[in-house]
PDB file of N, CA and C in Angstrom:
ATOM      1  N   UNK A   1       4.994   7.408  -5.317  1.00  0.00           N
ATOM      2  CA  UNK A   1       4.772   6.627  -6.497  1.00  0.00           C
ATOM      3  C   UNK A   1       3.843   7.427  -7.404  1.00  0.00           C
ATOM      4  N   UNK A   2       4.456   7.468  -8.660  1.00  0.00           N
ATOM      5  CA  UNK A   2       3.310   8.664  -9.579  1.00  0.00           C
ATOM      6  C   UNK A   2       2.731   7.001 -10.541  1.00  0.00           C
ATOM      7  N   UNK A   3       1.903   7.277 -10.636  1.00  0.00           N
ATOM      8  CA  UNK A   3       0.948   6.165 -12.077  1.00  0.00           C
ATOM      9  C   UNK A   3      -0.547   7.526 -12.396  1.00  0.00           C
ATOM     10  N   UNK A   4      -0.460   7.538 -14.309  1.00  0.00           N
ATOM     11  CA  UNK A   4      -1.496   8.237 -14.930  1.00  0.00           C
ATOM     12  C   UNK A   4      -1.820   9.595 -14.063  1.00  0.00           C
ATOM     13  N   UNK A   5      -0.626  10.025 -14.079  1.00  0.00           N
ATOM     14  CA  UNK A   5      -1.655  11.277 -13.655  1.00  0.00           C
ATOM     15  C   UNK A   5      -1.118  11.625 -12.095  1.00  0.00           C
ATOM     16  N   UNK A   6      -1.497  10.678 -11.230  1.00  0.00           N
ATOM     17  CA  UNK A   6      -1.721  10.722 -10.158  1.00  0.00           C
ATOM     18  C   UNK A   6      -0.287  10.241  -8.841  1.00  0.00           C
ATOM     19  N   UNK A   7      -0.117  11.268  -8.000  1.00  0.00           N
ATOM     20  CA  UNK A   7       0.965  11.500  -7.305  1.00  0.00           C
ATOM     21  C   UNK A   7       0.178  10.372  -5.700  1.00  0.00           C
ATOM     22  N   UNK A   8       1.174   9.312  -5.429  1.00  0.00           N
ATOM     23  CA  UNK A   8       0.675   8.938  -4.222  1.00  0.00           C
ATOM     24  C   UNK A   8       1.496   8.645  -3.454  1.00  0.00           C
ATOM     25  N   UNK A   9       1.174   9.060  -2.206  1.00  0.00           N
ATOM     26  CA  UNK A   9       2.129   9.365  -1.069  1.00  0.00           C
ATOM     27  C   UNK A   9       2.013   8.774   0.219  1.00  0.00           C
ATOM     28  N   UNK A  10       2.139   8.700   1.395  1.00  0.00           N
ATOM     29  CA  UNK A  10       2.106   8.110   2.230  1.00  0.00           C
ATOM     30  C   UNK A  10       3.434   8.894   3.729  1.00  0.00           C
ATOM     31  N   UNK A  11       2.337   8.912   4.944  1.00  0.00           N
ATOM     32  CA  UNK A  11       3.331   9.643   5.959  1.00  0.00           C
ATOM     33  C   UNK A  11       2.900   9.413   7.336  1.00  0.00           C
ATOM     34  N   UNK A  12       4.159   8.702   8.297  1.00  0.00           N
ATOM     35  CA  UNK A  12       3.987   8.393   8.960  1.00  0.00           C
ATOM     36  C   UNK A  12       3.623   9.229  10.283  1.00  0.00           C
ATOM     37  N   UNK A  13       3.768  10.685   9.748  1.00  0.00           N
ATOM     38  CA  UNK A  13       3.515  11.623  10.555  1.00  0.00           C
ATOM     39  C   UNK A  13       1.950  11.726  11.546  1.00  0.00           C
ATOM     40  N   UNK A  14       0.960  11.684  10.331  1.00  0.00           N
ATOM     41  CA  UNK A  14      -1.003  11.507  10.779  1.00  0.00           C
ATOM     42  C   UNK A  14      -1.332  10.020  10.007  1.00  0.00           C
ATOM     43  N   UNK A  15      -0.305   8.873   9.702  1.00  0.00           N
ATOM     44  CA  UNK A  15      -0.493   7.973   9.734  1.00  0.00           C
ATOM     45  C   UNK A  15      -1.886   7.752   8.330  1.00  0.00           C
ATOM     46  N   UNK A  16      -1.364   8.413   6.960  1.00  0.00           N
ATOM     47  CA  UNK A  16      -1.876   7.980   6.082  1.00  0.00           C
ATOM     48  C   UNK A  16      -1.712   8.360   4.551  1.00  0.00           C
ATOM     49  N   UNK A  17      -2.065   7.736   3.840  1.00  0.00           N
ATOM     50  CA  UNK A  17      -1.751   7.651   2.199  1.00  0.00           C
ATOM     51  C   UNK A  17      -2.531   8.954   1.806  1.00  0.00           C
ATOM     52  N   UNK A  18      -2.214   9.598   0.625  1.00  0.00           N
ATOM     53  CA  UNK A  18      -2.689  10.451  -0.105  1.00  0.00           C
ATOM     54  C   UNK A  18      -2.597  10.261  -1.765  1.00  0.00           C
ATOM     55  N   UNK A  19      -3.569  10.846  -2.311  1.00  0.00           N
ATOM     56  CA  UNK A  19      -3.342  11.069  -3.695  1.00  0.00           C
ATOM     57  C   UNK A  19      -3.964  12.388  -4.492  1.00  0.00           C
ATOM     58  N   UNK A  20      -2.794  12.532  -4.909  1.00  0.00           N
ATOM     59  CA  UNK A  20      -2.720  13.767  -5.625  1.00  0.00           C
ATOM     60  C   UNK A  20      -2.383  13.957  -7.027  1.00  0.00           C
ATOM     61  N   UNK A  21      -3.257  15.400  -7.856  1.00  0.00           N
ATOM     62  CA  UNK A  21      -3.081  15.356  -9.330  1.00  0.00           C
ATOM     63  C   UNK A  21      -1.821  15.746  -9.170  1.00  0.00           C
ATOM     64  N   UNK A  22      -1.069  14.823 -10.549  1.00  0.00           N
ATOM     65  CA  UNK A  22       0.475  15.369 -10.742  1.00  0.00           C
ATOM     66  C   UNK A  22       0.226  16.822 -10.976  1.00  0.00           C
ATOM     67  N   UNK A  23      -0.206  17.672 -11.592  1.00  0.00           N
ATOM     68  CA  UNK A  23       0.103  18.583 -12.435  1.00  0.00           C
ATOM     69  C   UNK A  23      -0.566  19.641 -11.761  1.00  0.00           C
ATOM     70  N   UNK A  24      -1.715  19.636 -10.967  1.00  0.00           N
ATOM     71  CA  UNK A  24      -2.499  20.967 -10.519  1.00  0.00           C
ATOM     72  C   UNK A  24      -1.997  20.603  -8.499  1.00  0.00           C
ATOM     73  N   UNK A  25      -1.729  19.422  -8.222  1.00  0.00           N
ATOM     74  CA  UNK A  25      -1.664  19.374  -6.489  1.00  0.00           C
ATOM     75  C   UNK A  25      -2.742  18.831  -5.941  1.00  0.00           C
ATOM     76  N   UNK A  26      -4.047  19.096  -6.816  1.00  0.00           N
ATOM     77  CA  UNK A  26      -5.395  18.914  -5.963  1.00  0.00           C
ATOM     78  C   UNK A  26      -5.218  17.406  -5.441  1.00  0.00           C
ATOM     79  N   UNK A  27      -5.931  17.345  -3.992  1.00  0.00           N
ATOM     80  CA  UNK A  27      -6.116  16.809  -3.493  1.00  0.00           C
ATOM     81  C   UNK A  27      -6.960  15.606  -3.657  1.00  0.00           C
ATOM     82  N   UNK A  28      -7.066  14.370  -4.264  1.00  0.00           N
ATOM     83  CA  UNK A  28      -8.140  13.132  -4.867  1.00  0.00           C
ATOM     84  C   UNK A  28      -8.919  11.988  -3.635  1.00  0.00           C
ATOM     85  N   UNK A  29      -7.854  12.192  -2.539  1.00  0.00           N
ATOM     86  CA  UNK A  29      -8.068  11.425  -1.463  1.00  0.00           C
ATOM     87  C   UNK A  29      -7.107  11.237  -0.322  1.00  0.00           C
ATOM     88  N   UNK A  30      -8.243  10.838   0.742  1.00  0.00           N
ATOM     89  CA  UNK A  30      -6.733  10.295   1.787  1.00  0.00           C
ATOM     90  C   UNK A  30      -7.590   9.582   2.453  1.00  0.00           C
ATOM     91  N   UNK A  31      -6.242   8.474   2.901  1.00  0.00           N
ATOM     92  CA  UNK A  31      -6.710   6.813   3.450  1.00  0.00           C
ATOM     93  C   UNK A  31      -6.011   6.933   4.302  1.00  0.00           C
ATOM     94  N   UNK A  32      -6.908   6.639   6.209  1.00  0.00           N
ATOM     95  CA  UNK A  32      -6.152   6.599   7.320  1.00  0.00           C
ATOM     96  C   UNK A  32      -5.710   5.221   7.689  1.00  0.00           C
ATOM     97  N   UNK A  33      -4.794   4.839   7.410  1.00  0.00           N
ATOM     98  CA  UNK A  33      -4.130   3.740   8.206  1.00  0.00           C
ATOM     99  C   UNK A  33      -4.877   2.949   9.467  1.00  0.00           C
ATOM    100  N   UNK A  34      -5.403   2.132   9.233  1.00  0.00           N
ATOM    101  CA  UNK A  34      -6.491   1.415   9.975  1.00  0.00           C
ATOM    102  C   UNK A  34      -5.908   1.003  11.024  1.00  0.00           C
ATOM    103  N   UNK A  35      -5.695   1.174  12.570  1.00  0.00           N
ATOM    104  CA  UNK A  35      -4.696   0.636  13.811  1.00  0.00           C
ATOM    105  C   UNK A  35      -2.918   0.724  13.156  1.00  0.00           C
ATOM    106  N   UNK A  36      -2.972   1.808  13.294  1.00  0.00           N
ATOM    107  CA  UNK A  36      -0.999   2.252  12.945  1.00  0.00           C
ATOM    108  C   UNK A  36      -0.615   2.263  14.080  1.00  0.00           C
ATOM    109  N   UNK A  37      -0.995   2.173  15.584  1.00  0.00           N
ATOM    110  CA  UNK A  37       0.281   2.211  15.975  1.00  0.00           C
ATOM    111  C   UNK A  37       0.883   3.559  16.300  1.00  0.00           C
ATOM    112  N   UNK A  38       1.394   3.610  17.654  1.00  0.00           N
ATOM    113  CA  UNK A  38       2.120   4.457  18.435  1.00  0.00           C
ATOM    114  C   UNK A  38       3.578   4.797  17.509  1.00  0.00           C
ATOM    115  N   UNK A  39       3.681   4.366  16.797  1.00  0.00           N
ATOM    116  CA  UNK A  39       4.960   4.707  15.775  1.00  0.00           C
ATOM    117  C   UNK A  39       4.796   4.682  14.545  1.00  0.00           C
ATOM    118  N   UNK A  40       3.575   5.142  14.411  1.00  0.00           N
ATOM    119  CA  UNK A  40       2.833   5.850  13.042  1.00  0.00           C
ATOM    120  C   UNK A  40       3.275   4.570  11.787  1.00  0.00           C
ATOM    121  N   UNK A  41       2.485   4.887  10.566  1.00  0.00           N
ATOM    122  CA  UNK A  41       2.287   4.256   9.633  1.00  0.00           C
ATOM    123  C   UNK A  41       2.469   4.696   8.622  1.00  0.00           C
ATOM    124  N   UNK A  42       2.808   4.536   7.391  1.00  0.00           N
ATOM    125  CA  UNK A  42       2.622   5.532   5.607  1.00  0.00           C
ATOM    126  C   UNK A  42       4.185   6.010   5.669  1.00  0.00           C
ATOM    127  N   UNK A  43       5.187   4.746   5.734  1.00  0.00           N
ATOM    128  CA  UNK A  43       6.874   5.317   5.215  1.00  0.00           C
ATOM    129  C   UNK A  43       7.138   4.805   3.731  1.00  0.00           C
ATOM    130  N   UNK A  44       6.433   3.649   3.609  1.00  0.00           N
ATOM    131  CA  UNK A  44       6.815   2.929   2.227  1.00  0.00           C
ATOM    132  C   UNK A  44       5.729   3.497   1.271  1.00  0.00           C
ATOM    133  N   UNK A  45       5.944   3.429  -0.109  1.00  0.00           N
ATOM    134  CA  UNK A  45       5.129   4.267  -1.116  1.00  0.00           C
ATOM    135  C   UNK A  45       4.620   3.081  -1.517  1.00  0.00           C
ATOM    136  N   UNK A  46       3.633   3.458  -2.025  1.00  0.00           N
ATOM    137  CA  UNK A  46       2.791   2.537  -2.608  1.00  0.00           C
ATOM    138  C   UNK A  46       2.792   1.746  -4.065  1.00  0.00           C
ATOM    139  N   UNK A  47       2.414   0.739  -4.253  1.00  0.00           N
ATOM    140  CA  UNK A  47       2.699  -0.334  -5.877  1.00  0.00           C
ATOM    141  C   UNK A  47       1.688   0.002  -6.196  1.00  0.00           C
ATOM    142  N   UNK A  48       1.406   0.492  -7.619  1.00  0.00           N
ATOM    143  CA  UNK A  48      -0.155   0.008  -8.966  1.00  0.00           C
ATOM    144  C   UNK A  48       0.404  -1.374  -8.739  1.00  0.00           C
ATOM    145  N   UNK A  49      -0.577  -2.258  -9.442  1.00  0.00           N
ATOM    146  CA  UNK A  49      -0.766  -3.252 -10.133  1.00  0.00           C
ATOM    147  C   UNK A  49      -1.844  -3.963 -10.772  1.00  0.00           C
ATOM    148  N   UNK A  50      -1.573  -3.670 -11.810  1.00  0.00           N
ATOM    149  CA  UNK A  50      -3.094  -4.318 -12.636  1.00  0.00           C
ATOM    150  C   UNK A  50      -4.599  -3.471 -11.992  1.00  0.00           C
ATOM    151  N   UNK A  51      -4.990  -2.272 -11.556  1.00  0.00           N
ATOM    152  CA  UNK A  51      -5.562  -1.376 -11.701  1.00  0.00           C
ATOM    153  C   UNK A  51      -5.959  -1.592 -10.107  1.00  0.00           C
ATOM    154  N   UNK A  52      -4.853  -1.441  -9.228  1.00  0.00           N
ATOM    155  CA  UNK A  52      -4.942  -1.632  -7.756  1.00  0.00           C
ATOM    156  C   UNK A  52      -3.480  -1.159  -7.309  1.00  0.00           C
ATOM    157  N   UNK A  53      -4.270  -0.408  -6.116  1.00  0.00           N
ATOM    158  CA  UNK A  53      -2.995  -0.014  -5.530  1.00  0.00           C
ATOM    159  C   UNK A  53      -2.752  -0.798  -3.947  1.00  0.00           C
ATOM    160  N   UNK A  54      -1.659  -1.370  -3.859  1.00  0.00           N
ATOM    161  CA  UNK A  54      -0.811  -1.946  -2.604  1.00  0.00           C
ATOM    162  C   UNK A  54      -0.270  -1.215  -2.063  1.00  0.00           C
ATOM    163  N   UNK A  55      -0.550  -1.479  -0.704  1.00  0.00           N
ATOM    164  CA  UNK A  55       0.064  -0.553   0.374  1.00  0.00           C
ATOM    165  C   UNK A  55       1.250  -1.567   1.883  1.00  0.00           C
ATOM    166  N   UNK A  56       1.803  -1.670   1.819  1.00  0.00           N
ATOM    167  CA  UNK A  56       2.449  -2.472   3.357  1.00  0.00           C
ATOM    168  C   UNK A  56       2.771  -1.561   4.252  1.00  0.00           C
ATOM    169  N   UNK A  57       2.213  -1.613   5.486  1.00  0.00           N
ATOM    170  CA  UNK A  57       2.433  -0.484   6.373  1.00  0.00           C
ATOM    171  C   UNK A  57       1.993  -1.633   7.670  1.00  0.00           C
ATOM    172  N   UNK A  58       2.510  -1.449   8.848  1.00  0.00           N
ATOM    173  CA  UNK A  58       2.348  -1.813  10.104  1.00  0.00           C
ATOM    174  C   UNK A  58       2.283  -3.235   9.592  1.00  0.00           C
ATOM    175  N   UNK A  59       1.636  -4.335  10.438  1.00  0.00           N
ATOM    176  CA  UNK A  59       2.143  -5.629  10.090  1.00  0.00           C
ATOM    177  C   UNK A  59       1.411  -6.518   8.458  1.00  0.00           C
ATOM    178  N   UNK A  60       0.407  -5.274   7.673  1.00  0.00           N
ATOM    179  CA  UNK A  60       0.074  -5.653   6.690  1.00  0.00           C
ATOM    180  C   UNK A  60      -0.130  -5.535   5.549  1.00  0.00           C
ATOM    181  N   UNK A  61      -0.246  -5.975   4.791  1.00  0.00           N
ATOM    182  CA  UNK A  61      -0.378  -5.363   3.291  1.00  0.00           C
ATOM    183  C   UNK A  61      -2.045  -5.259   2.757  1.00  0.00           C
ATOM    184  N   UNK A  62      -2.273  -4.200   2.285  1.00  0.00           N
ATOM    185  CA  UNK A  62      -3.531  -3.271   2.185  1.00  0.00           C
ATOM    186  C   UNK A  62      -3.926  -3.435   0.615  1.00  0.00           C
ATOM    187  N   UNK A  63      -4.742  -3.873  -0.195  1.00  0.00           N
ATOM    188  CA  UNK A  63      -5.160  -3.812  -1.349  1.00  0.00           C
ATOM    189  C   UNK A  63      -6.312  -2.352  -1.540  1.00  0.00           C
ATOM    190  N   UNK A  64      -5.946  -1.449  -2.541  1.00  0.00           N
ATOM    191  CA  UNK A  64      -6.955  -0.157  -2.132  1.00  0.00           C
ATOM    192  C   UNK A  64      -7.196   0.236  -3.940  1.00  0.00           C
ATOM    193  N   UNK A  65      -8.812   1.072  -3.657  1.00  0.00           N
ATOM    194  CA  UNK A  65      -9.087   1.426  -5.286  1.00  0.00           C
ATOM    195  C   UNK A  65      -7.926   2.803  -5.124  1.00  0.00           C
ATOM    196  N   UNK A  66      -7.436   2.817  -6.146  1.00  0.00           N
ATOM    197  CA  UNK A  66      -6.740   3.901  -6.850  1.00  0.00           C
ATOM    198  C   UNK A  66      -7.230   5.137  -6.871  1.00  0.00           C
ATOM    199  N   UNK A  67      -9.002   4.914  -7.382  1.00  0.00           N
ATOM    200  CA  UNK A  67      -9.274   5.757  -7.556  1.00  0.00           C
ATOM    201  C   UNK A  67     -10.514   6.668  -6.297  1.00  0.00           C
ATOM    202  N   UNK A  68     -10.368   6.135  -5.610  1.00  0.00           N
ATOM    203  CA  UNK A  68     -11.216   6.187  -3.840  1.00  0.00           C
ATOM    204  C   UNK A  68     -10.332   6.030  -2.951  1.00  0.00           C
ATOM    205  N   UNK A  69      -9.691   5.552  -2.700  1.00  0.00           N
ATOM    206  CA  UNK A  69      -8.992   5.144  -1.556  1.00  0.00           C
ATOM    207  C   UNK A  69      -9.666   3.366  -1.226  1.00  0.00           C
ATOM    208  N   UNK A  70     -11.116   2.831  -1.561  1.00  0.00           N
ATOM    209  CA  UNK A  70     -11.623   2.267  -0.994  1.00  0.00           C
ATOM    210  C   UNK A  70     -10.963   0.748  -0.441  1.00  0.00           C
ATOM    211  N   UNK A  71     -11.504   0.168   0.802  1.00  0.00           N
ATOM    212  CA  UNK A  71     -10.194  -0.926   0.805  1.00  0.00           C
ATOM    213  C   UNK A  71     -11.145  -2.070   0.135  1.00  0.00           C
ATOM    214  N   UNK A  72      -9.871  -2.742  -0.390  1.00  0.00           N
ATOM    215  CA  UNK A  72     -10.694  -3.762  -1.218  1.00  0.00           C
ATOM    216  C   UNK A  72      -9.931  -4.838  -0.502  1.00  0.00           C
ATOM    217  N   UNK A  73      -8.891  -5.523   0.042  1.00  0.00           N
ATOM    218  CA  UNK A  73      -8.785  -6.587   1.101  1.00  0.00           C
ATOM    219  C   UNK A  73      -7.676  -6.230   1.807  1.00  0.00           C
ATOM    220  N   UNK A  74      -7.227  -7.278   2.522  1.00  0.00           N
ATOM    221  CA  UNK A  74      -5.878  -6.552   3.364  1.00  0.00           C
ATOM    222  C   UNK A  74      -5.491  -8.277   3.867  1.00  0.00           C
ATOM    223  N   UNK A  75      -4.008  -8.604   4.054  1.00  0.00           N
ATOM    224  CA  UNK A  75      -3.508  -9.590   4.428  1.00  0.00           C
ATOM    225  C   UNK A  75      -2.334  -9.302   5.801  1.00  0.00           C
ATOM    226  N   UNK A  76      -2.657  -9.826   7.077  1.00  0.00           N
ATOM    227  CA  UNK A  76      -1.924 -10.156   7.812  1.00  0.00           C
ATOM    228  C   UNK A  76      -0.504 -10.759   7.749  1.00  0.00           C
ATOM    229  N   UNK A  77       0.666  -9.815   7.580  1.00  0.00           N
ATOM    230  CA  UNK A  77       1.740 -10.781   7.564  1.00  0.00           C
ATOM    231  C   UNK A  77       2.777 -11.295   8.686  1.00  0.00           C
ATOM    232  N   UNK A  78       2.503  -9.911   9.408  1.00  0.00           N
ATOM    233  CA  UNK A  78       3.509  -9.869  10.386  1.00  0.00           C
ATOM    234  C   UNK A  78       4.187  -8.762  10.426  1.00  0.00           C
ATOM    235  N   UNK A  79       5.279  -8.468  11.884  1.00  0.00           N
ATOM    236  CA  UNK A  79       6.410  -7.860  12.099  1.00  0.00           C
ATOM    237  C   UNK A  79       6.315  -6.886  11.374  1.00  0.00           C
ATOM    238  N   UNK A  80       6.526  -5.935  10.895  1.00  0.00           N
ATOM    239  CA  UNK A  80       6.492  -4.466  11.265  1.00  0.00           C
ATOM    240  C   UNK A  80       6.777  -3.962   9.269  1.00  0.00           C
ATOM    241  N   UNK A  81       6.356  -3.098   8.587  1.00  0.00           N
ATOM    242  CA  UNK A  81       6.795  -2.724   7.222  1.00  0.00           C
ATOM    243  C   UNK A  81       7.725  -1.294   7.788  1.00  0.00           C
ATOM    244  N   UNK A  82       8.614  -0.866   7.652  1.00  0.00           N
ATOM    245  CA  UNK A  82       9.491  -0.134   7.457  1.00  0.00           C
ATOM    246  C   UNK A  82       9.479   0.552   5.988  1.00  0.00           C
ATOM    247  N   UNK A  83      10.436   1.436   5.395  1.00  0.00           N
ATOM    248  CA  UNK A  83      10.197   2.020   4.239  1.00  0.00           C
ATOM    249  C   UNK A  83      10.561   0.741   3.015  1.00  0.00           C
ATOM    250  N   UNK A  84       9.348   0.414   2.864  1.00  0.00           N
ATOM    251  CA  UNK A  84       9.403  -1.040   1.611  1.00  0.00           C
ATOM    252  C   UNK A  84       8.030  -0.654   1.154  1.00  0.00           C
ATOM    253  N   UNK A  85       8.558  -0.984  -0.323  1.00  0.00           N
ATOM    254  CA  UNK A  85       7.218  -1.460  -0.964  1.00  0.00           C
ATOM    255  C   UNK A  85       6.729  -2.666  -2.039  1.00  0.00           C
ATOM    256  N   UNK A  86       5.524  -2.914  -1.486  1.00  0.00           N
ATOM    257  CA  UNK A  86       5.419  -3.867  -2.390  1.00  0.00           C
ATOM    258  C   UNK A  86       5.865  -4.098  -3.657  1.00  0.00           C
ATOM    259  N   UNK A  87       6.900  -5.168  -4.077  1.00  0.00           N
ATOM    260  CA  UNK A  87       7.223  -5.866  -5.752  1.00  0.00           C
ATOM    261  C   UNK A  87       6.612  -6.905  -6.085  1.00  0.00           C
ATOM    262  N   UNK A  88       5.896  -6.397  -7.018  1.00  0.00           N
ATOM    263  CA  UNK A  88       4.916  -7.437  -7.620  1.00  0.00           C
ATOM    264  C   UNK A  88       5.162  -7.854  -8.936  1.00  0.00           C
ATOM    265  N   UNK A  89       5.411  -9.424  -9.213  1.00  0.00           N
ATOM    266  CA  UNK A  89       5.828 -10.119 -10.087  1.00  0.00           C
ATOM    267  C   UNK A  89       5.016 -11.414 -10.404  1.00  0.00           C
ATOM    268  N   UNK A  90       4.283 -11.249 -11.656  1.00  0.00           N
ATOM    269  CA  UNK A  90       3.511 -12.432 -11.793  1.00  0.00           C
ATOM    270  C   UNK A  90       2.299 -13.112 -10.476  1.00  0.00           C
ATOM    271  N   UNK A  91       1.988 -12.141 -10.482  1.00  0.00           N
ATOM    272  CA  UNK A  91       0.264 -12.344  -9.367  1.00  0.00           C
ATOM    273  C   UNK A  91       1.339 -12.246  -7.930  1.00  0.00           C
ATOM    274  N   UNK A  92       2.548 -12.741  -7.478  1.00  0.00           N
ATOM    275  CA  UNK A  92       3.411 -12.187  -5.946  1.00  0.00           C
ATOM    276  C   UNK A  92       3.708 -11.212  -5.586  1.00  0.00           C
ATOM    277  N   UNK A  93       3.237 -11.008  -4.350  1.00  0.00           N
ATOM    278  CA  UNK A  93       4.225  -9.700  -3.382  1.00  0.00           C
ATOM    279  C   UNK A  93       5.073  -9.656  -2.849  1.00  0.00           C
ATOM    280  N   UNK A  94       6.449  -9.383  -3.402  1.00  0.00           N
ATOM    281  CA  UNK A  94       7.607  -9.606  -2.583  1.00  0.00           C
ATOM    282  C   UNK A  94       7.980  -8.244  -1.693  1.00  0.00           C
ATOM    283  N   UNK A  95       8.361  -8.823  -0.471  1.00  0.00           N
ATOM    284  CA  UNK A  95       8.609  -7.584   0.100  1.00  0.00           C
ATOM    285  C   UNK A  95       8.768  -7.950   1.677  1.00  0.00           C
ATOM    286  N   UNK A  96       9.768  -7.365   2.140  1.00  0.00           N
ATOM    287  CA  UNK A  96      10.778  -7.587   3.580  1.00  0.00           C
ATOM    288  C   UNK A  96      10.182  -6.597   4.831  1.00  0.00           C
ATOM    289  N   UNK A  97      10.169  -7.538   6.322  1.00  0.00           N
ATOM    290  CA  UNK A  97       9.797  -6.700   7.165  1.00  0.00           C
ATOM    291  C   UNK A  97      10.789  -6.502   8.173  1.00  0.00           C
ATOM    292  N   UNK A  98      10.695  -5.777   9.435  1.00  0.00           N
ATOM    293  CA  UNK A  98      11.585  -6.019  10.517  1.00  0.00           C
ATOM    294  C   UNK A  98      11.773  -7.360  11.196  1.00  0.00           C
ATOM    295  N   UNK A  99      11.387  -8.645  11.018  1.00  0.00           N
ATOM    296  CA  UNK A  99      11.648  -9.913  11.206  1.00  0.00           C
ATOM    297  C   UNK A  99      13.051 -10.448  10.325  1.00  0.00           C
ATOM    298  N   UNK A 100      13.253  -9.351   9.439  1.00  0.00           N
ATOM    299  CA  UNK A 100      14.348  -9.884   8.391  1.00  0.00           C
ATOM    300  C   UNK A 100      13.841 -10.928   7.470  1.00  0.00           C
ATOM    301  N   UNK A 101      12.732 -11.083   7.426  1.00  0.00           N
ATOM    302  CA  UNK A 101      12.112 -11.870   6.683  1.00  0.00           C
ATOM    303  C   UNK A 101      11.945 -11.265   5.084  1.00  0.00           C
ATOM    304  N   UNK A 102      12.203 -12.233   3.969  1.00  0.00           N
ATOM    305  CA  UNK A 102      11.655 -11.582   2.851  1.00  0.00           C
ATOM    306  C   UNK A 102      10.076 -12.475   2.338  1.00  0.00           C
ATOM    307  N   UNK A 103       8.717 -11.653   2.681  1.00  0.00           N
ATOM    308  CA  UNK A 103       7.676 -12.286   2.375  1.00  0.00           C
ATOM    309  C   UNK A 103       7.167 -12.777   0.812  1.00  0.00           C
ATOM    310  N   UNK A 104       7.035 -13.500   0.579  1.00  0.00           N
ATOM    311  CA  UNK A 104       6.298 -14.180  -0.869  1.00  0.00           C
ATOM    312  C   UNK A 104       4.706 -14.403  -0.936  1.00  0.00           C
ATOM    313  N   UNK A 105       4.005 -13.159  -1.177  1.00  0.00           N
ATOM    314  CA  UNK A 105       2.111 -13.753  -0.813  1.00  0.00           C
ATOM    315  C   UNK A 105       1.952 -13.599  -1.977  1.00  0.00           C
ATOM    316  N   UNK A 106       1.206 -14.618  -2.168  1.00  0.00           N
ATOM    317  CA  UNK A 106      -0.227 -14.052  -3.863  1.00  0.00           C
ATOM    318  C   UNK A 106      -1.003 -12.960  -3.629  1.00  0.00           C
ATOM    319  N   UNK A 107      -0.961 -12.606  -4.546  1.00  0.00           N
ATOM    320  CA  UNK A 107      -2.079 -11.515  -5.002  1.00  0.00           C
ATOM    321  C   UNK A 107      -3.123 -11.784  -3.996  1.00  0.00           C
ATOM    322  N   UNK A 108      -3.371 -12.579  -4.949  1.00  0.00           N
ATOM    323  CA  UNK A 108      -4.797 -12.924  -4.332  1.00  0.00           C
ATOM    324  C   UNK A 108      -5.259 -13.251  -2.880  1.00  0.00           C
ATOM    325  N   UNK A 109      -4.638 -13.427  -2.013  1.00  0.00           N
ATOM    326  CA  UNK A 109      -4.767 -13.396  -0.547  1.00  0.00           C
ATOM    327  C   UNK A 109      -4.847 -11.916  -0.111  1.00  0.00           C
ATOM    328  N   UNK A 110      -4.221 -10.775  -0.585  1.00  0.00           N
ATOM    329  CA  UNK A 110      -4.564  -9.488  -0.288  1.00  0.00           C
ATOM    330  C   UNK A 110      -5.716  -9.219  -0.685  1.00  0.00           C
ATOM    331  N   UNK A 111      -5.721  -9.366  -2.007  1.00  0.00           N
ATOM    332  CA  UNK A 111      -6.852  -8.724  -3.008  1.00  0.00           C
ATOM    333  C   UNK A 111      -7.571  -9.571  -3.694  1.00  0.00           C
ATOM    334  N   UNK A 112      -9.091 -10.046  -3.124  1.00  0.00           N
ATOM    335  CA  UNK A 112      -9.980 -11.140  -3.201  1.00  0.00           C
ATOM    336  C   UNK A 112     -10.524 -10.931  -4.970  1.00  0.00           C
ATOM    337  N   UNK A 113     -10.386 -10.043  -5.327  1.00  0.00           N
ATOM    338  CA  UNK A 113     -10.828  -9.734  -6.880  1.00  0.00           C
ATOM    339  C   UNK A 113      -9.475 -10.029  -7.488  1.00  0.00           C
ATOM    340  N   UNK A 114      -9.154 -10.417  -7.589  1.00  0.00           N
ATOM    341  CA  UNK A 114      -7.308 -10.555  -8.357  1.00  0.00           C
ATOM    342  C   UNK A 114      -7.928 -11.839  -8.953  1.00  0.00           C
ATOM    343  N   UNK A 115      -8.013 -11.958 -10.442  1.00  0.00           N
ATOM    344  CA  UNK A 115      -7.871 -12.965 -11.269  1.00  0.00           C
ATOM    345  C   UNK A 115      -7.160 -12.963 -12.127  1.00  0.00           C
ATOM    346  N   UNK A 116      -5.369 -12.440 -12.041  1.00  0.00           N
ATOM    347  CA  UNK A 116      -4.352 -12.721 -12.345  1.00  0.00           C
ATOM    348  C   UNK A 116      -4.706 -12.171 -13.466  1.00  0.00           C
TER     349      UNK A 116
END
């Protein structure tokens, strides 16, 4: 996922997100996947939204600064994220796990600063 500038990535290989300048490569950060799991974490790319970046990886979805990595909340959903990423529409996260489930959360249950 590229937003302003900035290239962000994610690999299930060492089980974590990266961000990188589009244009020079340099390196801005990297966020280790907090309990990933024997079958690694970081396949789905990551959502901006409203000056936050979303992450769904292993059974949850991750609210993180853009510009740190820092975590700013995280929501328990369940069953497993596969290569999906969060769609966010009007303060919701839509987005499907290995339960076959398609999840519907607010914002705001990930990300405790979200005032829509």
């Amino acid at each position: 996922m590229i937003h302003d500038g900035v290239v962000y990535v994610g690999t299930p290989v060492n089980s974590v997100y990266q961000a990188r300048n589009l244009k020079t490569g340099k390196l801005l950060w990297t966020w280790h996947v907090p309990d990933a799991g024997p079958a690694g974490a970081g396949r789905g790319p990551a959502t901006y939204y409203k000056g936050t970046l979303y992450v769904s990886t292993g059974p949850y979805v991750y609210a993180l600064n853009p510009k740190t990595s820092a975590l700013i909340g995280k929501h328990y959903v369940g069953g497993r994220f596969g290569i999906v990423n969060p769609t966010i529409v009007g303060g919701t996260i839509y987005l499907g796990n290995s339960w076959d489930w398609i999840n519907a959360i607010p914002v705001s249950e990930v990300n405790p600063n979200y005032r829509g």
